[in-house]
Protein backbone atom coordinates (compact mmCIF):
# COMPACT_ATOMS: atom_id res chain seq x y z
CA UNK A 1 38.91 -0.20 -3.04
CA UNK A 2 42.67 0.61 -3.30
CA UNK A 3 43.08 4.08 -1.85
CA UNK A 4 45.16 5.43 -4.89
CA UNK A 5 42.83 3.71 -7.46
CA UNK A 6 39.24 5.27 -8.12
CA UNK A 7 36.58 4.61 -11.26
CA UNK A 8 36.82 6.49 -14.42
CA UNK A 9 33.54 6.93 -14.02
CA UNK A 10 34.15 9.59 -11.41
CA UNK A 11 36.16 12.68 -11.12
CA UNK A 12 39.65 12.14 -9.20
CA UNK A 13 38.88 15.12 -7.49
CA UNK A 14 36.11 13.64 -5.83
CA UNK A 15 39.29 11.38 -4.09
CA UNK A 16 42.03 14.00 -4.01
CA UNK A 17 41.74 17.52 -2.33
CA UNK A 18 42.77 20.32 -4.74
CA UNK A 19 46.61 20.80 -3.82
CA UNK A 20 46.96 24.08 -1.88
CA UNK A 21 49.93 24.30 -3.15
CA UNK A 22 51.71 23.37 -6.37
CA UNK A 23 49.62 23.83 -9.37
CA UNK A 24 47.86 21.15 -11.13
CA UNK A 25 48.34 20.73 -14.90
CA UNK A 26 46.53 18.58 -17.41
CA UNK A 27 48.77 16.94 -20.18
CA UNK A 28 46.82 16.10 -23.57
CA UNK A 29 48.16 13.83 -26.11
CA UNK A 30 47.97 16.05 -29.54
CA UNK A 31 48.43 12.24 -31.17
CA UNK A 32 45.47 10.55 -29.48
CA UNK A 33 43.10 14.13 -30.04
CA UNK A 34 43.18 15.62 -33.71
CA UNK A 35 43.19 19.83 -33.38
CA UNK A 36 44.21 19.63 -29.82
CA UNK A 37 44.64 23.22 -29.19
CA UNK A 38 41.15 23.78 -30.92
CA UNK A 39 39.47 21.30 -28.58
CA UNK A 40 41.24 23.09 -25.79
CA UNK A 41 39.43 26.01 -26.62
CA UNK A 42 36.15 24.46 -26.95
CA UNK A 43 36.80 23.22 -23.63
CA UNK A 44 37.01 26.24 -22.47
CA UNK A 45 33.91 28.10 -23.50
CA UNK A 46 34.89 31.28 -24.10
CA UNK A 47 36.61 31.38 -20.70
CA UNK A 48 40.59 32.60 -21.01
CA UNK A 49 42.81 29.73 -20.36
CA UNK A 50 46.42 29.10 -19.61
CA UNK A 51 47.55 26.33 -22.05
CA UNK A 52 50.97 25.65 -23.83
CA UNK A 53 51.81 23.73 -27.10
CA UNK A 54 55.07 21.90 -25.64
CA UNK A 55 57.01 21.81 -29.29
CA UNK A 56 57.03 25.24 -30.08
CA UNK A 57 60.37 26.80 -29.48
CA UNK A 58 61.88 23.80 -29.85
CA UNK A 59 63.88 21.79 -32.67
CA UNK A 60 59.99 19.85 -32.85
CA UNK A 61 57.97 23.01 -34.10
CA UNK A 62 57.55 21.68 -37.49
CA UNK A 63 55.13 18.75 -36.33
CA UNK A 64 53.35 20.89 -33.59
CA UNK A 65 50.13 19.25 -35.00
CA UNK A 66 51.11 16.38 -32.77
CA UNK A 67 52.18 18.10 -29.48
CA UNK A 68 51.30 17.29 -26.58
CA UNK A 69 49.59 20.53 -24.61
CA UNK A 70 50.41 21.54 -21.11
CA UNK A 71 46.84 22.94 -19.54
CA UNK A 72 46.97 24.60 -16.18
CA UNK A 73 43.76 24.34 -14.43
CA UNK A 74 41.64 26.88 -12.41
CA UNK A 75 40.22 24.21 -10.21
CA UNK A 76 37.82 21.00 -10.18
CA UNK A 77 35.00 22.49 -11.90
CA UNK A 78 37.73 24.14 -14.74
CA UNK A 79 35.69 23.53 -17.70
CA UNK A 80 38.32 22.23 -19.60
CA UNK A 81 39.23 19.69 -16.67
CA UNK A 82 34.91 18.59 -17.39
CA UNK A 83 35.44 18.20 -21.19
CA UNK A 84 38.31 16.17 -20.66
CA UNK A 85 36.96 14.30 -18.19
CA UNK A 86 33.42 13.83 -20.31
CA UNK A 87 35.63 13.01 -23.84
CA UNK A 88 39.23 12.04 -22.93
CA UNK A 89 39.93 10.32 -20.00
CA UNK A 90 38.56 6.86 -21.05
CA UNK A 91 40.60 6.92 -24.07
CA UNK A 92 43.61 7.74 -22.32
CA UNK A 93 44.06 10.67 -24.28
CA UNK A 94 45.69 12.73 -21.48
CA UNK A 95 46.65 12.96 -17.62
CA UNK A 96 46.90 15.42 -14.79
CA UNK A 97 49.87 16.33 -13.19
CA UNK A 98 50.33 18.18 -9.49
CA UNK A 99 53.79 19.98 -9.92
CA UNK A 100 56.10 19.98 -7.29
CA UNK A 101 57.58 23.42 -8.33
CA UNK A 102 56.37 26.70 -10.32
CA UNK A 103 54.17 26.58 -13.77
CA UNK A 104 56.80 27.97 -15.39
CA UNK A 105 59.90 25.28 -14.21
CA UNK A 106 57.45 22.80 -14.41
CA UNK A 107 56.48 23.73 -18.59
CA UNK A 108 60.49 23.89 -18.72
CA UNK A 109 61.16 20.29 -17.87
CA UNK A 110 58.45 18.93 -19.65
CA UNK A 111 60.04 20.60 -22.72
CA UNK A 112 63.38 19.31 -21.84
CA UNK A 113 61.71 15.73 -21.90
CA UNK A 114 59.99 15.71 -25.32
CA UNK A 115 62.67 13.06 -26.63
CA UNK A 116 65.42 10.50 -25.98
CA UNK A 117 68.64 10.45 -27.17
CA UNK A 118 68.81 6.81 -28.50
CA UNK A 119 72.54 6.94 -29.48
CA UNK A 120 74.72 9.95 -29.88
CA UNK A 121 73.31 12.66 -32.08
CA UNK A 122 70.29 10.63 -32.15
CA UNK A 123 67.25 11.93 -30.76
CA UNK A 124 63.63 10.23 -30.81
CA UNK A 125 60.25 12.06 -29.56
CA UNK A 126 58.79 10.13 -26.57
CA UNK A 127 55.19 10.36 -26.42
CA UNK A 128 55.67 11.93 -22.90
CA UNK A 129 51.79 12.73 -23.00
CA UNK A 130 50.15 9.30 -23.17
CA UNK A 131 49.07 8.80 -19.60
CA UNK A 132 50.62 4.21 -19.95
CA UNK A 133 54.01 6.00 -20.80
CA UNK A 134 54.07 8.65 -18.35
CA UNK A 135 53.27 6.27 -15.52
CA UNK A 136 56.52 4.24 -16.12
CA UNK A 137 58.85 7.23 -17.24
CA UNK A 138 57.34 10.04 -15.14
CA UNK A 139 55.98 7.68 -12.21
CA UNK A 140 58.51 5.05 -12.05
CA UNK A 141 61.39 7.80 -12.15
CA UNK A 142 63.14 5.51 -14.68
CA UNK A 143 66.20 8.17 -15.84
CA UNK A 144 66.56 9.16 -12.10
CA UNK A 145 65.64 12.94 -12.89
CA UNK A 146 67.83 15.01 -10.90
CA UNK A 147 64.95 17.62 -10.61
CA UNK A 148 61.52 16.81 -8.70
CA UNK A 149 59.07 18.61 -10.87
CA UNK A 150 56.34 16.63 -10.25
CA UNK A 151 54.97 15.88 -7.05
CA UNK A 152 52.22 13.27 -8.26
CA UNK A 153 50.40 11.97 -11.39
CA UNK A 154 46.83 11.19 -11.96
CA UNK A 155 46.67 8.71 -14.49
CA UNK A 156 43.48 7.33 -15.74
CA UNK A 157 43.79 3.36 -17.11
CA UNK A 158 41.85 1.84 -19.87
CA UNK A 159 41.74 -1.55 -19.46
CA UNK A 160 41.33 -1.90 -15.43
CA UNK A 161 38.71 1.56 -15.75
CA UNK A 162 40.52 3.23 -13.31
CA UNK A 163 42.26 6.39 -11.93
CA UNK A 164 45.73 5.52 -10.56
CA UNK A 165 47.26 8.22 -8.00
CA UNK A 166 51.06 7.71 -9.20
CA UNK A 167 53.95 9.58 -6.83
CA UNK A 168 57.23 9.46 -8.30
CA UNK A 169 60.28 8.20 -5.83
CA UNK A 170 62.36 10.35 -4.10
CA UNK A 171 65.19 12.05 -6.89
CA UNK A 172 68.16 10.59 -5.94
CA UNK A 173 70.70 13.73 -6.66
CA UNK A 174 74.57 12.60 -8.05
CA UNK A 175 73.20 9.03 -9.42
CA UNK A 176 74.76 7.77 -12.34
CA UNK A 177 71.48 8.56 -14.39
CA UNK A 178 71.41 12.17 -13.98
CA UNK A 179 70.64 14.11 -16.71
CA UNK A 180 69.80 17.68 -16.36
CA UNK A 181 68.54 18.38 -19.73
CA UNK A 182 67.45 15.33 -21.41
CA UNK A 183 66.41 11.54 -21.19
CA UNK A 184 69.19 9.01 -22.37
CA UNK A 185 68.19 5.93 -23.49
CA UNK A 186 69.02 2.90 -21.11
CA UNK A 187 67.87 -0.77 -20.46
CA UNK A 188 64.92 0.65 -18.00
CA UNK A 189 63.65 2.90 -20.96
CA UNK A 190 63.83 0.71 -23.38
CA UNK A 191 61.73 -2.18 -21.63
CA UNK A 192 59.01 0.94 -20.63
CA UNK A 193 58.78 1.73 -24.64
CA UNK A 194 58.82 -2.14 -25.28
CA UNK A 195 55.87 -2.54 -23.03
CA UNK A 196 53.76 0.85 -23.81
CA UNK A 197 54.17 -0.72 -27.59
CA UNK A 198 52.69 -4.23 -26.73
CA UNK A 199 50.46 -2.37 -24.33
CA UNK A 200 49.15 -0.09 -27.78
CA UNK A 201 49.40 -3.25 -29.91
CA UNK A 202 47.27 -5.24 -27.56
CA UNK A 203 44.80 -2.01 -27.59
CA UNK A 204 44.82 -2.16 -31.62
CA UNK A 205 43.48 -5.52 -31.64
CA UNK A 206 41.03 -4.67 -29.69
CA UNK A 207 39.45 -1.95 -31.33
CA UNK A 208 39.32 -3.85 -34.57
CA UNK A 209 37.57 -6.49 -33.01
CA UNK A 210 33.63 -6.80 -33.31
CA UNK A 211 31.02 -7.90 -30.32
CA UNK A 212 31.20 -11.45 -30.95
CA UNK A 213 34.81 -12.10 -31.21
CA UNK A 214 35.34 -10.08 -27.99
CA UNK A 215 33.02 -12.68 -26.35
CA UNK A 216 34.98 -15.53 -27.90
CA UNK A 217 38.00 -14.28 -26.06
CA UNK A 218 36.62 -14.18 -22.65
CA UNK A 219 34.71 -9.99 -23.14
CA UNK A 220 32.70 -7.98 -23.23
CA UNK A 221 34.61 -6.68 -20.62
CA UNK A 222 38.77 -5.28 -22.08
CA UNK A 223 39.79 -5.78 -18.35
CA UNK A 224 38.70 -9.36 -18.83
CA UNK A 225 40.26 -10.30 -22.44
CA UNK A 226 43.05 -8.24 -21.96
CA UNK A 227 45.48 -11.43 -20.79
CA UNK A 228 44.38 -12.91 -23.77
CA UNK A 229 45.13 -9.91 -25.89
CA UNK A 230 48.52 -10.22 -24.73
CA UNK A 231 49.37 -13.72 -25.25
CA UNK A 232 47.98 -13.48 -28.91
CA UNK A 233 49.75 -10.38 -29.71
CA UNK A 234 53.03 -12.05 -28.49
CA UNK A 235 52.42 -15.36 -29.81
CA UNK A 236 51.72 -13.78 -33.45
CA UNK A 237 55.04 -11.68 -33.07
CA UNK A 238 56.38 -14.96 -32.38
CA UNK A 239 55.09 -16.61 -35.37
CA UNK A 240 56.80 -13.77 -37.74
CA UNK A 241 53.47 -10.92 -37.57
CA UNK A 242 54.98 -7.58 -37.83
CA UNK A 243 51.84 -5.32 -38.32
CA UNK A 244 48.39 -5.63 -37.05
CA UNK A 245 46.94 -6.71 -40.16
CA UNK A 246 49.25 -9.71 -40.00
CA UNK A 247 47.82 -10.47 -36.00
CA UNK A 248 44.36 -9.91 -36.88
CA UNK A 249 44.91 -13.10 -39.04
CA UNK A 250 46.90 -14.99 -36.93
CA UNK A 251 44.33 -13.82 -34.67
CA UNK A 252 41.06 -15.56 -36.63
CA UNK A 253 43.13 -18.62 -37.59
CA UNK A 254 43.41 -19.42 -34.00
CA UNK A 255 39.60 -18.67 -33.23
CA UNK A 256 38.79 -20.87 -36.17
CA UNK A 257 40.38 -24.05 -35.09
CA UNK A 258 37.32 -26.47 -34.35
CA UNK A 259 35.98 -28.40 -31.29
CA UNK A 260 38.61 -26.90 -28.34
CA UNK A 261 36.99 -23.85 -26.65
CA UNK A 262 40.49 -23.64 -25.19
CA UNK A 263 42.57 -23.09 -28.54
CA UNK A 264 42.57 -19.07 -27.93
CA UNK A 265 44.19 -19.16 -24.97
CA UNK A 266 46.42 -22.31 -25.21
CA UNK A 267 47.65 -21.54 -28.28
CA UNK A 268 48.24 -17.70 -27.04
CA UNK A 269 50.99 -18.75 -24.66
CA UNK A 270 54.54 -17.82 -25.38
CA UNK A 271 56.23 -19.74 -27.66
CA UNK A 272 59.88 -21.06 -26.16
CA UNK A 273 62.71 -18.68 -27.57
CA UNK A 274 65.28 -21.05 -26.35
């Protein structure tokens, strides 16, 4: 077993020590979990609890229904870590994060990475909480963040049904992509959003797709069909299918073509843009 990958099944604190120092935060996607600061609480069981909605007091209050929530945790038995880990984590409805720094830096440059500045004047959210985006963004240190706020992320995967230990490279202070207070939109970014929205599109079809058809591709097993999932999804965007309904389609015509138990997948590959 890879040393920084462990089964969702299990708690990643049953790999990684409790940091004694830096405290260790849990992000949760307010998209993925309807009445996130509600569950929070139920989480919580009465016990108090140190949690922060990341859009208030800031231009995004108005849609705080969607924020993601910052959750600093007691320890490995904190009961909110255990309903997350019992509800959440196989949905990839949140991640934990070991800060490098203070609680209160740390909550401060999530903030100041709740969106992108996709031209001048124009700002987008990022969906900073979705563990598949945070990997690349956070992890992969894509806008060079001039400040180390986080030491290491623990992100838990979907399709391979894994934990992923994720350390962010070194900051490299004075590059050309430092921005102290917010994410500017570059070729890097953009391919990470392109690929966390084939990533979700891929997901999609899954989820609409009953027993037998998931055999049909290669399942039961998402880890196993997910290579197919991919190929269709880009072969259909290929073919002019701009929304799911469109794929699903695209999807069944392919699966009904007769006597080739190949068709799926040959017919999934790439088309040639040249």
């Amino acid at each position: 077993m890879n040393r920084n990958s462990w089964p969702l099944s299990e708690s990643p604190f049953s790999h990684v020590d409790w940091p004694g120092r830096g405290p260790v935060g849990l992000v949760l996607d307010g998209v993925a979990i309807p009445e996130l600061g509600e569950q929070i609480y139920q989480w919580a069981s009465g016990r108090s609890v140190d949690a922060e909605c990341l859009y208030v007091a800031t231009r995004w209050e108005a849609v705080s229904d969607l924020s993601p929530w910052l959750v600093w945790l007691s320890g490995p038995e904190d009961p909110v870590l255990k309903g997350f880990l019992e509800q959440g984590a196989m949905q990839e409805q949140g991640y934990l994060l070991i800060s490098a720094t203070d609680r209160a830096s740390c909550t401060l440059w999530m903030r100041s990475h709740l969106q992108v500045e996709m031209a001048p004047g124009c700002d987008e959210l990022v969906r900073i909480a979705h563990p598949a985006l945070a990997k690349t963004v956070i992890g992969g240190n894509l806008p060079c963040f001039p400040t180390k706020a986080v030491d290491r992320l623990i992100i838990p995967d979907r399709v391979s049904e894994q934990w992923h230990l994720v350390e962010p490279p070194t900051v490299q202070h004075g590059s050309a992509g430092d921005q102290p207070g917010k994410l500017i939109v570059s070729p890097d970014l953009k391919s990470a959003f392109e690929a966390f929205n084939r990533r979700k599109g891929a997901l999609q079809i899954w989820n609409n797709l009953d027993e037998s058809v998931r055999n049909q591709l290669g399942g039961p097993d998402l880890r196993d069909v997910y290579p197919v999932l991919e190929r269709v999804l880009e072969n259909a965007l290929g073919n002019g299918c701009d929304n799911l309904r469109e794929v699903m389609q695209f999807l069944f015509a392919t699966l009904s073509r007769p006597a080739d138990s190949n068709a799926v997948m040959e017919t999934a590959l790439p088309l040639d843009q040249g």
